[in-house]
PDB file of N, CA and C in Angstrom:
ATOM      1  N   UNK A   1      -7.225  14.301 -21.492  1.00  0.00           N
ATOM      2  CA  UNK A   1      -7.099  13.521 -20.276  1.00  0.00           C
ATOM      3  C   UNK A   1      -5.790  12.739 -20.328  1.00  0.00           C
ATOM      4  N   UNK A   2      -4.858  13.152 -19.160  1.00  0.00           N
ATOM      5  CA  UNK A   2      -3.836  12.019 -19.303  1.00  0.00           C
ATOM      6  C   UNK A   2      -4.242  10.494 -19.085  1.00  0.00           C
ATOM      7  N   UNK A   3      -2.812  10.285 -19.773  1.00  0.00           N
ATOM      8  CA  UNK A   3      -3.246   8.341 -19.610  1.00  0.00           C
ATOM      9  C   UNK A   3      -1.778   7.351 -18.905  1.00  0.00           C
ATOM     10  N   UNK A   4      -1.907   7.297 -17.900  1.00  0.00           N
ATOM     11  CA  UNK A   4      -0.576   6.453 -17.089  1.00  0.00           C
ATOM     12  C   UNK A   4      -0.572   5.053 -16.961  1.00  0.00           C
ATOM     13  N   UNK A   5       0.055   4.670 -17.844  1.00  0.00           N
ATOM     14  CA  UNK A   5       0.341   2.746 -18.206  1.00  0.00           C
ATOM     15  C   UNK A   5       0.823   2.264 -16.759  1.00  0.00           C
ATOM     16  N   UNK A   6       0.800   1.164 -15.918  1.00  0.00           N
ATOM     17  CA  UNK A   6       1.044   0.605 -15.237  1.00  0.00           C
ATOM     18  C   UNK A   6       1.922  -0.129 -15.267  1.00  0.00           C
ATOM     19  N   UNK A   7       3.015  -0.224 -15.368  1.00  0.00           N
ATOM     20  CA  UNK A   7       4.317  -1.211 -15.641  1.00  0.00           C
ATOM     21  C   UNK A   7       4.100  -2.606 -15.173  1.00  0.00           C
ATOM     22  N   UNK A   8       3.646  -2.792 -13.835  1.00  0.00           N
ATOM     23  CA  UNK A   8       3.893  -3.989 -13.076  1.00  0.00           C
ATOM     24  C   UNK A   8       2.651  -4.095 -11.666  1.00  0.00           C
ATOM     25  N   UNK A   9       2.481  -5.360 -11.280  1.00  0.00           N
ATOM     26  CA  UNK A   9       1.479  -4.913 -10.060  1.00  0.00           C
ATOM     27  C   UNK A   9       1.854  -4.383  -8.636  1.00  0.00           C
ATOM     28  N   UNK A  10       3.091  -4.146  -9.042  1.00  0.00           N
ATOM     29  CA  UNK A  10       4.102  -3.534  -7.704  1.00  0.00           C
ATOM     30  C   UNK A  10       4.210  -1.797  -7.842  1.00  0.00           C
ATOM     31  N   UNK A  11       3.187  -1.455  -8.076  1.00  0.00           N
ATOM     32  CA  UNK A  11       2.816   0.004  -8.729  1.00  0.00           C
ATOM     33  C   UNK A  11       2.282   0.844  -7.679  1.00  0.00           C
ATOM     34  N   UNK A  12       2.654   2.470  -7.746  1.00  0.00           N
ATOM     35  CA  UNK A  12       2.021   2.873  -7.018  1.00  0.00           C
ATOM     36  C   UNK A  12       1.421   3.928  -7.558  1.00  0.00           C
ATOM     37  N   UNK A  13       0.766   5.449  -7.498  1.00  0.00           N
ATOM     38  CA  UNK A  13       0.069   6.010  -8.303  1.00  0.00           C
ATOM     39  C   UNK A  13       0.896   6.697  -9.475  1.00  0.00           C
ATOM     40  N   UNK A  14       0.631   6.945 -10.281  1.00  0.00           N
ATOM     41  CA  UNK A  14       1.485   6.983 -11.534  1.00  0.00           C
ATOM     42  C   UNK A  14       1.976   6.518 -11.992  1.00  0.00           C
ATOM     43  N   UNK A  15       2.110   4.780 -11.723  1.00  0.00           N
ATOM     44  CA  UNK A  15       3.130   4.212 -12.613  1.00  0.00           C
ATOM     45  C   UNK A  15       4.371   3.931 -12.120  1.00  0.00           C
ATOM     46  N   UNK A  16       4.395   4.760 -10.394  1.00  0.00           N
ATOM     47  CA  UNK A  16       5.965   4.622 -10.411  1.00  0.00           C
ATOM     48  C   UNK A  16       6.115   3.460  -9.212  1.00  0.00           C
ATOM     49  N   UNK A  17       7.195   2.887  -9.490  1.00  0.00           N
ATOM     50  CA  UNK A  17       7.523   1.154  -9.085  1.00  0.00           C
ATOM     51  C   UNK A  17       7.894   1.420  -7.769  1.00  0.00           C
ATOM     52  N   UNK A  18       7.297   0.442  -6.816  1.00  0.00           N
ATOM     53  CA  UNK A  18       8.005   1.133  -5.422  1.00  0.00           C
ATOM     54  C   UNK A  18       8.826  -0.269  -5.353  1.00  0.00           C
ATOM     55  N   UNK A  19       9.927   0.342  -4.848  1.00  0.00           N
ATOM     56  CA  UNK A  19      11.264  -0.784  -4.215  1.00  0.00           C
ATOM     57  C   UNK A  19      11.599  -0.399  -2.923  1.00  0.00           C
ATOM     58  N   UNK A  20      12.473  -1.635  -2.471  1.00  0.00           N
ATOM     59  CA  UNK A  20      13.143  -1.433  -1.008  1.00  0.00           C
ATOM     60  C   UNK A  20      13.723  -0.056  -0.507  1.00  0.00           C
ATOM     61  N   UNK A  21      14.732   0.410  -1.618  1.00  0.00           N
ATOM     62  CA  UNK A  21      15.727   1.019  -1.541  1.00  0.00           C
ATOM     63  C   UNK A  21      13.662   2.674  -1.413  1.00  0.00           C
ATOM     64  N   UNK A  22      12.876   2.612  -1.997  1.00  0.00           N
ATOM     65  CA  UNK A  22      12.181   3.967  -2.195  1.00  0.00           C
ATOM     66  C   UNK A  22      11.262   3.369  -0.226  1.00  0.00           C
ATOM     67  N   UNK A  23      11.323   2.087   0.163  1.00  0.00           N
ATOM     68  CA  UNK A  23      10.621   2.195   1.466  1.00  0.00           C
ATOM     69  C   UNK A  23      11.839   2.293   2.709  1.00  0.00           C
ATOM     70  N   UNK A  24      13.038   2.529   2.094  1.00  0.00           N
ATOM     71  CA  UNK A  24      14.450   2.624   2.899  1.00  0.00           C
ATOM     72  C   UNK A  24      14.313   4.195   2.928  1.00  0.00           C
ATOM     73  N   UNK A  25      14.267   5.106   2.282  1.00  0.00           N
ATOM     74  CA  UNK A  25      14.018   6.409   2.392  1.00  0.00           C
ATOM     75  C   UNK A  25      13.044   6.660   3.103  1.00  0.00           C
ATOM     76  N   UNK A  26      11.909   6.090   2.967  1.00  0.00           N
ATOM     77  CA  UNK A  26      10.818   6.550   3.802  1.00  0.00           C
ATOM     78  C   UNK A  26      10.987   6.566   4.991  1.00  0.00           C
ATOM     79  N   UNK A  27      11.658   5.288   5.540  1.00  0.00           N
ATOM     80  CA  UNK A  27      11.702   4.997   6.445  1.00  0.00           C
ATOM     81  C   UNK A  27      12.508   5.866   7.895  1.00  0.00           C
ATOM     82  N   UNK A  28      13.614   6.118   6.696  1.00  0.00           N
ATOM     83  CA  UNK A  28      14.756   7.319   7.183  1.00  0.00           C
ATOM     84  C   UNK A  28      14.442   8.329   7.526  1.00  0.00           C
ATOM     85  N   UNK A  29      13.437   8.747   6.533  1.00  0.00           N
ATOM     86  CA  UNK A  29      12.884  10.307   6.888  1.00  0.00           C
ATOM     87  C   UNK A  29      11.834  10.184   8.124  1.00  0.00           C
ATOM     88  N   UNK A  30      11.175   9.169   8.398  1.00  0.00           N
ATOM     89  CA  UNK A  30      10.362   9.529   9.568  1.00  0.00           C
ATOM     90  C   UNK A  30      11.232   8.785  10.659  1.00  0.00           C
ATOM     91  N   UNK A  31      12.288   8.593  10.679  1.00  0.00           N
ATOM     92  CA  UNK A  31      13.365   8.111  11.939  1.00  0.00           C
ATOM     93  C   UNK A  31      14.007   9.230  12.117  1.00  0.00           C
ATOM     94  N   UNK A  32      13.896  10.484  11.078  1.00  0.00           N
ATOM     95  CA  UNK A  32      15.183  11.440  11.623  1.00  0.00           C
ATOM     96  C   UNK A  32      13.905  12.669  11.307  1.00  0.00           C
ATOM     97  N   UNK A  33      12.325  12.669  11.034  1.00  0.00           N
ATOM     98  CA  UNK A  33      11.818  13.885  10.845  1.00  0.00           C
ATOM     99  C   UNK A  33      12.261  14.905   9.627  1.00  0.00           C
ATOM    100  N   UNK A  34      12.932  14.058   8.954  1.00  0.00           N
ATOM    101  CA  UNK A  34      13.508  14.968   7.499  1.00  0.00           C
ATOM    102  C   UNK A  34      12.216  14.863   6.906  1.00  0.00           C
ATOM    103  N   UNK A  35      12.020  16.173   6.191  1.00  0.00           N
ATOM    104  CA  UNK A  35      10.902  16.657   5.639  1.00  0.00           C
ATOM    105  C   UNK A  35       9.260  16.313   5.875  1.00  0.00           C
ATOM    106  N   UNK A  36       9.004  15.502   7.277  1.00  0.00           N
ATOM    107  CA  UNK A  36       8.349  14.607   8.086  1.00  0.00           C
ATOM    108  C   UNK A  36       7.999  14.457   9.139  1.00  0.00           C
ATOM    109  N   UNK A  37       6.879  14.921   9.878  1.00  0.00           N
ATOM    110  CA  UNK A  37       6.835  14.452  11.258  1.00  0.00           C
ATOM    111  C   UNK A  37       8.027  13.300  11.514  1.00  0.00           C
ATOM    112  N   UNK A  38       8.759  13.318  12.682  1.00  0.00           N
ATOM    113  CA  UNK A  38       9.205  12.457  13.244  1.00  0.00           C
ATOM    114  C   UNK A  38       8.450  11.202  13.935  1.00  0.00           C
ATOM    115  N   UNK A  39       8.279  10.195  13.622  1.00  0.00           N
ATOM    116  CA  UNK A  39       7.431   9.513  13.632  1.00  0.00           C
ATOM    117  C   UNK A  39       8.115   7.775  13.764  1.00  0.00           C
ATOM    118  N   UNK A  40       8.353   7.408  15.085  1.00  0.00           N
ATOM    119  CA  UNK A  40       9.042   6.189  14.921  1.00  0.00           C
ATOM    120  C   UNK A  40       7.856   4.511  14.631  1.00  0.00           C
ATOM    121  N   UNK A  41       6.926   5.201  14.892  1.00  0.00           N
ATOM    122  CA  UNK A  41       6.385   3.887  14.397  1.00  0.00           C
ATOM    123  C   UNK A  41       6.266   3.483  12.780  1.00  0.00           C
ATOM    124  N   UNK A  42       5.797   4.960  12.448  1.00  0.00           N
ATOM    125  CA  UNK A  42       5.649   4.756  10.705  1.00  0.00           C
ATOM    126  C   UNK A  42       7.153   4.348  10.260  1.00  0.00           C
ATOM    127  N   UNK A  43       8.375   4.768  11.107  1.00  0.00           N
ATOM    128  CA  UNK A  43       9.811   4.626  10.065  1.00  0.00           C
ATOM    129  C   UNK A  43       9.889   3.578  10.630  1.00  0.00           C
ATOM    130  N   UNK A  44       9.356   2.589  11.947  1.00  0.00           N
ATOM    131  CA  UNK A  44       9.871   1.192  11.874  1.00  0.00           C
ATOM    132  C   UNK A  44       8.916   0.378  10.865  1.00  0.00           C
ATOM    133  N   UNK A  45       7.517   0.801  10.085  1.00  0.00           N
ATOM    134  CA  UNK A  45       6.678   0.518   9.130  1.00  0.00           C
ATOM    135  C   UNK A  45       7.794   0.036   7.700  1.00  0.00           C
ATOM    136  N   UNK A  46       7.875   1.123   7.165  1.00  0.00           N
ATOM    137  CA  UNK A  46       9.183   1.476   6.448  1.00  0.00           C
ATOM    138  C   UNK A  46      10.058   0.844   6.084  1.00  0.00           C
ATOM    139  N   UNK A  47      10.727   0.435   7.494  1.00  0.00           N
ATOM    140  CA  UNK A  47      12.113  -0.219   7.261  1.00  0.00           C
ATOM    141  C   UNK A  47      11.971  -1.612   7.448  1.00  0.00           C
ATOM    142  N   UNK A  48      10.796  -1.802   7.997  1.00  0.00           N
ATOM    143  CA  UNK A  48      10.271  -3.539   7.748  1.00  0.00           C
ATOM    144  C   UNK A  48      10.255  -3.912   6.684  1.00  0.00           C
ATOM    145  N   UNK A  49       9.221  -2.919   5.530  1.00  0.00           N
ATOM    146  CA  UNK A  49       9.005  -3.342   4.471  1.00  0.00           C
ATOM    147  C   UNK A  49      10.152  -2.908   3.619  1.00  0.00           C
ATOM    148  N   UNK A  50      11.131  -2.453   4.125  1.00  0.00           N
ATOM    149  CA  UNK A  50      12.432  -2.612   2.921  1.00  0.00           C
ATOM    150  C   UNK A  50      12.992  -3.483   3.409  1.00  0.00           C
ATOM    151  N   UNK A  51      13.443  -3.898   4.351  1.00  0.00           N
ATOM    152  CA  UNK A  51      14.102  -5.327   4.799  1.00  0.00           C
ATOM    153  C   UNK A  51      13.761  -6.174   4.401  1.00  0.00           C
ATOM    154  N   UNK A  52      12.363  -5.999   4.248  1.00  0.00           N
ATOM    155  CA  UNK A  52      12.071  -7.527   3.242  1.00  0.00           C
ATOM    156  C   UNK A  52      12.202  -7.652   1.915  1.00  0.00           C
ATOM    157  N   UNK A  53      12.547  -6.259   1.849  1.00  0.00           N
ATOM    158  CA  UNK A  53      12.436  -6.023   0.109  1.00  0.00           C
ATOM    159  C   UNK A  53      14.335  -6.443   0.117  1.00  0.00           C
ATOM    160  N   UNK A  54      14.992  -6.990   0.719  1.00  0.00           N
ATOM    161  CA  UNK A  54      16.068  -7.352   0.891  1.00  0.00           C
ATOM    162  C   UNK A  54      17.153  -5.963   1.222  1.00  0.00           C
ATOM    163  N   UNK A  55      16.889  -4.867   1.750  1.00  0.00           N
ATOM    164  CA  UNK A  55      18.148  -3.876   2.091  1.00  0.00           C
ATOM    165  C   UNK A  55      18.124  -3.824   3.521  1.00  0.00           C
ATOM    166  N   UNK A  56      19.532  -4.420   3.402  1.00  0.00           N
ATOM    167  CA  UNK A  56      20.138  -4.671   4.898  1.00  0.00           C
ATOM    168  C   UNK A  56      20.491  -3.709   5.851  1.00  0.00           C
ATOM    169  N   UNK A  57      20.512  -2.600   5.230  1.00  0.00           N
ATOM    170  CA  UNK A  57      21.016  -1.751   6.467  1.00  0.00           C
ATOM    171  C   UNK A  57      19.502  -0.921   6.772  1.00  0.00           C
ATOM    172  N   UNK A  58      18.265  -1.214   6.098  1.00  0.00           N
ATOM    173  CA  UNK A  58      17.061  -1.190   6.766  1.00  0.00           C
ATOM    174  C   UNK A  58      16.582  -2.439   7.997  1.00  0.00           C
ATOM    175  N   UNK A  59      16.946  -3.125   8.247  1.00  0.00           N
ATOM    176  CA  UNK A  59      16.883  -4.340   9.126  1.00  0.00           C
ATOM    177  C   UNK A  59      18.110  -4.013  10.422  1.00  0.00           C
ATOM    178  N   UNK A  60      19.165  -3.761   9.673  1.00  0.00           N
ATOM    179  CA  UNK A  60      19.811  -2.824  11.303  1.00  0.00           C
ATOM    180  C   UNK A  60      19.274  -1.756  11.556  1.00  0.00           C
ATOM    181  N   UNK A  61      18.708  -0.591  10.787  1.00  0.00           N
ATOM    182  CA  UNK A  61      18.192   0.521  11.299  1.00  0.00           C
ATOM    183  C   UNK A  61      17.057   0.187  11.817  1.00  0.00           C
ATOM    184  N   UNK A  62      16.322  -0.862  11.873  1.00  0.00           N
ATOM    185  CA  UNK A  62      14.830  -1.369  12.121  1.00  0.00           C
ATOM    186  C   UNK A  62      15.386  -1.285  14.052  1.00  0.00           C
ATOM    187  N   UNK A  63      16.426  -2.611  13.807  1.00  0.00           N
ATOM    188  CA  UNK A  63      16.653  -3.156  15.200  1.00  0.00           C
ATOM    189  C   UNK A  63      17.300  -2.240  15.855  1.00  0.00           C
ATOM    190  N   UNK A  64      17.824  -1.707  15.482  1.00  0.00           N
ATOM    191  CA  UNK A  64      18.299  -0.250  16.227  1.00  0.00           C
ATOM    192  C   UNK A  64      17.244   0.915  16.636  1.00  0.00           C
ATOM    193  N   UNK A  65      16.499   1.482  15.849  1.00  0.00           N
ATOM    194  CA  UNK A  65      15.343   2.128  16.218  1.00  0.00           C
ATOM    195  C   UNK A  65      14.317   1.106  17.495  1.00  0.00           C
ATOM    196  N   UNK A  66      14.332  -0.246  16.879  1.00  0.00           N
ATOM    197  CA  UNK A  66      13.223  -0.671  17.752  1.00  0.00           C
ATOM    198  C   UNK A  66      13.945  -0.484  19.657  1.00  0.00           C
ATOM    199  N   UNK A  67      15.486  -0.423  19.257  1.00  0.00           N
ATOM    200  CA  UNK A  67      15.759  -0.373  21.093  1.00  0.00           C
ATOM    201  C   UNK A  67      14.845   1.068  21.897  1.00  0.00           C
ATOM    202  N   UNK A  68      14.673   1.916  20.832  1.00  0.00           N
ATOM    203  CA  UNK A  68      13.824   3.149  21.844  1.00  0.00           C
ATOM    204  C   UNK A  68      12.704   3.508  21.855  1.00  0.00           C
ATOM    205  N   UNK A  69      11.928   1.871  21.189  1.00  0.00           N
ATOM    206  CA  UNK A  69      10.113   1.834  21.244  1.00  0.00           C
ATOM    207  C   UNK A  69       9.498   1.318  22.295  1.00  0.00           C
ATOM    208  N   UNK A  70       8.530   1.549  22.467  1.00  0.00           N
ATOM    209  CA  UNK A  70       8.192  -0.362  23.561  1.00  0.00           C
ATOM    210  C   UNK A  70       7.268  -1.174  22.535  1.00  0.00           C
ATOM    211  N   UNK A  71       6.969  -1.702  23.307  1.00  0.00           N
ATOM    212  CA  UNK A  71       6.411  -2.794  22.364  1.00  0.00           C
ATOM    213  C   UNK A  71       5.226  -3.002  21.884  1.00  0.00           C
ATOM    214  N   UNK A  72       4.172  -2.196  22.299  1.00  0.00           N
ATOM    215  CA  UNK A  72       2.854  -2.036  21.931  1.00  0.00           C
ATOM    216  C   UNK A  72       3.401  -0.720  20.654  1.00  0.00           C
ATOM    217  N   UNK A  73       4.489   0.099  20.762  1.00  0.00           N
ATOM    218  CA  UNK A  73       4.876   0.812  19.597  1.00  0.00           C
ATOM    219  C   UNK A  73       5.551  -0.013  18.299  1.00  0.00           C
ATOM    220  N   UNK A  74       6.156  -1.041  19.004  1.00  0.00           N
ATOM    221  CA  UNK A  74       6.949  -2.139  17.688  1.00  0.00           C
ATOM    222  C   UNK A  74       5.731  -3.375  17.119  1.00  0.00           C
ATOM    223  N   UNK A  75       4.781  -3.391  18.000  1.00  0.00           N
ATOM    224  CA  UNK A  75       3.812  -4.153  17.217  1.00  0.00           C
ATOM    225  C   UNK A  75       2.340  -3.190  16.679  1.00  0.00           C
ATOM    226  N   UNK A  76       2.216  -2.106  16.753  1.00  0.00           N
ATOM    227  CA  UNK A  76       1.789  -1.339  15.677  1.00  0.00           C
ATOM    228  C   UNK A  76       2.358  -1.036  14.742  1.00  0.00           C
ATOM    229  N   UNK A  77       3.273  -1.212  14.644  1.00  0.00           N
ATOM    230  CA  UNK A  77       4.051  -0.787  13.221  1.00  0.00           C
ATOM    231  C   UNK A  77       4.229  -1.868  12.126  1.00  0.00           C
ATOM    232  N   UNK A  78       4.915  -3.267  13.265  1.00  0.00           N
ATOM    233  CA  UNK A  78       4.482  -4.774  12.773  1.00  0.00           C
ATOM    234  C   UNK A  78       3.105  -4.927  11.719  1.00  0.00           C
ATOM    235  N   UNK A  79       2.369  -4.071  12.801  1.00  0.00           N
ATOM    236  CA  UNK A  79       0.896  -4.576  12.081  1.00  0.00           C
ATOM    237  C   UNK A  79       0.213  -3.558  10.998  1.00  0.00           C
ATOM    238  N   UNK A  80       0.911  -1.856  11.242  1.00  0.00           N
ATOM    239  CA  UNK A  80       1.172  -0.638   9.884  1.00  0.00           C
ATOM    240  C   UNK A  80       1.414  -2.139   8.443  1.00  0.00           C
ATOM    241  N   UNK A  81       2.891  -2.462   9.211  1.00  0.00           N
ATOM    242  CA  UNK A  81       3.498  -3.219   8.062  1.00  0.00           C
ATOM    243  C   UNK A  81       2.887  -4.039   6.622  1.00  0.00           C
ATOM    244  N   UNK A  82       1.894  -5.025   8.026  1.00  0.00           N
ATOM    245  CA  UNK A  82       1.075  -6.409   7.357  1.00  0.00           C
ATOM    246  C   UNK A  82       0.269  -5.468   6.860  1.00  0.00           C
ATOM    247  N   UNK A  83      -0.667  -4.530   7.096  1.00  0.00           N
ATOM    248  CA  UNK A  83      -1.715  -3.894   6.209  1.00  0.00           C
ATOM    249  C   UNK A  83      -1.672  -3.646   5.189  1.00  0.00           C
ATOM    250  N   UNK A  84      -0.201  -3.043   5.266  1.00  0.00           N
ATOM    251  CA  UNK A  84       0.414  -2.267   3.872  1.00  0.00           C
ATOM    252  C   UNK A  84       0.492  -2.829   2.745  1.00  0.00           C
ATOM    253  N   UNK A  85       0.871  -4.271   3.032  1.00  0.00           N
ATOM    254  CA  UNK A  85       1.632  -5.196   2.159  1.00  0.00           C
ATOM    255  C   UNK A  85      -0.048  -6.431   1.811  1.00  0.00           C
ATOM    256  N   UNK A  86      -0.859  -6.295   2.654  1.00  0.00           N
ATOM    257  CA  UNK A  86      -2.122  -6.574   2.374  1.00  0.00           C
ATOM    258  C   UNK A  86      -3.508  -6.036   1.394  1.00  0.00           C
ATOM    259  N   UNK A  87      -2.871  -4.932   1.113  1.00  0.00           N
ATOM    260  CA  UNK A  87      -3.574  -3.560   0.581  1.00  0.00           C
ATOM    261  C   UNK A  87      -2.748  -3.420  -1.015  1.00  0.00           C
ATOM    262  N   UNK A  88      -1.664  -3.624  -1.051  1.00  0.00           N
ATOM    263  CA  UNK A  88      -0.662  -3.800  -2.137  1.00  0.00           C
ATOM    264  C   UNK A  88       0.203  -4.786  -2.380  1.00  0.00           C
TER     265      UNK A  88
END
């Protein structure tokens, strides 16, 4: 049976550490459909939670994406966001 140590409580399955820069990718790929449904609510999800993780050019890509949502689409994602970060 394998055995996977947990580094930190900022963990996700296996051990591996999620950062801004790994919810800045995510985010990208479902803003442009790379390897991904295209999906603008989940990539404004994404780029919330790397903006806070401090990467700045996720916080312009946020506010830039959000110009072609409305707003019942920018506050589901708001609220994708809080779950996420409620859950982990």
């Amino acid at each position: 049976m394998a055995r996977f140590d947990m580094p930190s409580t900022d963990c996700g399955a296996l051990g591996v550490v999620v950062s801004g820069a790994m919810y800045f990718q995510l985010g990208l790929s479902y803003a442009t459909g790379r390897n991904v449904p295209l999906d603008r609510v989940t990539a404004h999800k994404w780029l919330n939670l790397a903006a806070r993780e401090g990467v700045k050019e996720a916080a312009a890509m946020r506010r830039e994406l959000a110009f072609e949502m409305t707003r019942d689409e920018i506050a589901a994602a708001q609220r994708a966001a809080r779950e996420h970060l409620s859950i982990h």
